[in-house]
Structures are given as C-alpha cells and as structure tokens.
Protein backbone atom coordinates (compact mmCIF):
# COMPACT_ATOMS: atom_id res chain seq x y z
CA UNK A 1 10.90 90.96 112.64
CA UNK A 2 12.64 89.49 109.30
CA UNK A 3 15.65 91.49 109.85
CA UNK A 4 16.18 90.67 113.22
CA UNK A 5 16.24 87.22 112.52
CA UNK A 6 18.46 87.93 109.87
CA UNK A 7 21.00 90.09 112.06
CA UNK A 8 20.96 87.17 114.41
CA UNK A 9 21.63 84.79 112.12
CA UNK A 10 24.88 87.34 110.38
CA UNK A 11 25.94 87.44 113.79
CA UNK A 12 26.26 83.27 114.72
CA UNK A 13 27.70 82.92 111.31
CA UNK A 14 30.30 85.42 112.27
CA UNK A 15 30.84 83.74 115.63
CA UNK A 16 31.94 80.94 114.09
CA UNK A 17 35.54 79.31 114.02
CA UNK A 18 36.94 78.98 110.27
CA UNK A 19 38.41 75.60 109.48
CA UNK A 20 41.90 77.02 109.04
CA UNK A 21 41.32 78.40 113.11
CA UNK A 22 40.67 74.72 113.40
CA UNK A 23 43.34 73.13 111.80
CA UNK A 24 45.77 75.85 113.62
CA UNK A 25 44.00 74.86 117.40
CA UNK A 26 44.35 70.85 116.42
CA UNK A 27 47.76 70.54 115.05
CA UNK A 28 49.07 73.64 118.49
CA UNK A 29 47.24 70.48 120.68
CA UNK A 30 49.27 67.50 118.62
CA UNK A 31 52.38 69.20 119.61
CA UNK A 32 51.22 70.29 123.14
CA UNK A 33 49.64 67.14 124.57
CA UNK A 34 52.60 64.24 123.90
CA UNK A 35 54.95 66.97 125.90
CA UNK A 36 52.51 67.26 128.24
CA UNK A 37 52.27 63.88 129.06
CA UNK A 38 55.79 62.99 128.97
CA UNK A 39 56.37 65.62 131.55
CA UNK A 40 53.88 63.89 133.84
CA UNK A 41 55.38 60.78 133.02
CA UNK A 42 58.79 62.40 134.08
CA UNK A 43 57.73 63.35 136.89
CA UNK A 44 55.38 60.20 138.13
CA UNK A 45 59.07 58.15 137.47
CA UNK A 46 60.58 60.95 139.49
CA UNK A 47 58.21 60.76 142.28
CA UNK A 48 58.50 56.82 142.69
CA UNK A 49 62.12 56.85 142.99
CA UNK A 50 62.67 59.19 145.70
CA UNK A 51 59.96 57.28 147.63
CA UNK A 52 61.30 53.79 146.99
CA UNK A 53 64.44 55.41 147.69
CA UNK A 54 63.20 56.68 151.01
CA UNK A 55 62.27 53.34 151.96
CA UNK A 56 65.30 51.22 150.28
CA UNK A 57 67.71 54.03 152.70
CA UNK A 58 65.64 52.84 155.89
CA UNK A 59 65.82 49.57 154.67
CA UNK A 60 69.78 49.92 154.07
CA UNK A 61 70.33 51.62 157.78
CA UNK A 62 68.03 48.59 159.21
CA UNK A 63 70.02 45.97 157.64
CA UNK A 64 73.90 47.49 158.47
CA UNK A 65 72.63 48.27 162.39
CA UNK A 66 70.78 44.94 162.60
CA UNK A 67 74.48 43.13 161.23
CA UNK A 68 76.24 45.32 163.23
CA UNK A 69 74.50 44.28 166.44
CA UNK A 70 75.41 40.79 166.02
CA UNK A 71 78.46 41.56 163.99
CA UNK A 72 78.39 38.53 162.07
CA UNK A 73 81.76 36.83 161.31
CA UNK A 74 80.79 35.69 157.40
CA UNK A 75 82.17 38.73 155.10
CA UNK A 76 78.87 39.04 153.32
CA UNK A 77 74.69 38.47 153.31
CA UNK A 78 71.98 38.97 151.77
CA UNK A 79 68.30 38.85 151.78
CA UNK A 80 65.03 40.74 150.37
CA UNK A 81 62.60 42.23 152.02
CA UNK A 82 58.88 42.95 150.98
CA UNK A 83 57.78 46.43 151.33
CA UNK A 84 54.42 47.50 150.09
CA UNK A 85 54.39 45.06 147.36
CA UNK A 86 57.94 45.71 145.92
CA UNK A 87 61.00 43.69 146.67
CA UNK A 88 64.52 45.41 147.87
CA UNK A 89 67.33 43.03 147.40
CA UNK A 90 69.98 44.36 150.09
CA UNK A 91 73.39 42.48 150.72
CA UNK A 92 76.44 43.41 153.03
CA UNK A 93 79.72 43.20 152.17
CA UNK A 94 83.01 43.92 154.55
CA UNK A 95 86.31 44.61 152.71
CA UNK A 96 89.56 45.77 154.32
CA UNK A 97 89.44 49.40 154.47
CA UNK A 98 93.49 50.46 153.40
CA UNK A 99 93.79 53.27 156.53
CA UNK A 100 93.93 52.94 160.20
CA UNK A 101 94.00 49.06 160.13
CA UNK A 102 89.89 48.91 159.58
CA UNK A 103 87.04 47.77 157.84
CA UNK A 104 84.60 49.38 155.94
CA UNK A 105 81.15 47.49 155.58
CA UNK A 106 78.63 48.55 153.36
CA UNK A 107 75.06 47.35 153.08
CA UNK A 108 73.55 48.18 149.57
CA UNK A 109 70.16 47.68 148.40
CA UNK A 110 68.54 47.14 144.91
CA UNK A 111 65.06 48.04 143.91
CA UNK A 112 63.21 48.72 140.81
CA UNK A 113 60.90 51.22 139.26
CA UNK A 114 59.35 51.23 135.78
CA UNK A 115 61.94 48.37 134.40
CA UNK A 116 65.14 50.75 135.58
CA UNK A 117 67.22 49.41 138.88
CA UNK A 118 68.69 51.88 141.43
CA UNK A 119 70.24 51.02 144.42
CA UNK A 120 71.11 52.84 147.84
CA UNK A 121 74.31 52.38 149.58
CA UNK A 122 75.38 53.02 153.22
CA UNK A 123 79.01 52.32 154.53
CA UNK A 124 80.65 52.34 157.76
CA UNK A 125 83.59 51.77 159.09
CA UNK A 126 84.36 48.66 161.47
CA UNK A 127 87.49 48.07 164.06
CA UNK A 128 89.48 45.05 163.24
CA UNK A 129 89.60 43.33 166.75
C-alpha cells in the first residue's frame, strides 16, 4: 500500500511544471498579449471608420442632392448633423471648374474617431446658366 502511495506521489511530482517552464510560458505571454491587443485595437479603429464613413458618405450624397434641389445661389454652406451620438460637420463649396464653362461643387464632411479626423468628399459637376 506504501509504495503505491509513493509511486503516486513520484508521479505528481513529475507532473509538475519547473520554474524555468514558468518563467519561459510568462515572459512568451508578455510578448504575446500587448500584440495581441494592439491588433484588436487596430482593428476596433478600423471597424469604426468604415462605419462612420458609411454614414458620413450618405450624409455627403444627402447634403449635395438636397443643395442641388434648391440650387442655392450662395457659393458655400455648412451645417452638422447628429447621427447616433457623433457629429459630421459637412460644408459645400462651388468653384469654377476650368473645362466646358462649368462648375464643380463638392460637399465634404468631417467626422471623428478615437481623436483622428477623416473626412468624405463627393463632387459634381454643375452647368453655369
């Protein structure tokens, strides 16, 4: 009965990690886990652009076809608009386009995720009459 206890106690003790297997499996993780989380971080950042940017492009298209309907005479505007909880500064500007005697307006809108600004920009052109 002694011995089997004994062999069962050889065999835990055996079983067992040794601190330098430790060490090794901590200081693999301390490398492992910051790139890990940056990645997610990457790609969290990467996520909420393209869907603010989603909704600044409708936002753009709404603005330009809204102006274009009742083609305003002033050169530019500008407003924001409130979109699930984040503001999208958008403005309009016309300039003289240098072919064909036209204009080009272009509505442009600003928006901000995680401290950086982006902005979406949609153009088209206008006949001067």
């Amino acid at each position: 009965m002694k011995s089997k206890l004994l062999q069962r106690h050889v065999r835990r003790a055996r079983a067992a990690f040794t601190l330098a297997e430790v060490l090794a499996a901590l200081a693999f993780m301390a490398i492992v886990i910051p790139v890990a989380i940056e990645g997610m971080r990457t790609a969290n950042l990467a996520g909420q652009v393209g869907q603010r940017k989603a909704v600044a492009g409708r936002i753009a298209d709404r603005v330009l076809n809204e102006w274009l309907v009742g083609q305003s005479q002033s050169a530019s505007q500008n407003g924001t608009v409130q979109e699930a909880g984040v503001s999208y500064q958008w403005s309009i500007r016309v300039q003289t386009w240098n072919q064909d005697s036209m204009r080009v307006a272009t509505s442009k809108v600003d928006y901000k995720v995680q401290g950086n600004s982006y902005d979406v920009q949609l153009s088209t052109l206008l006949s001067n009459r």
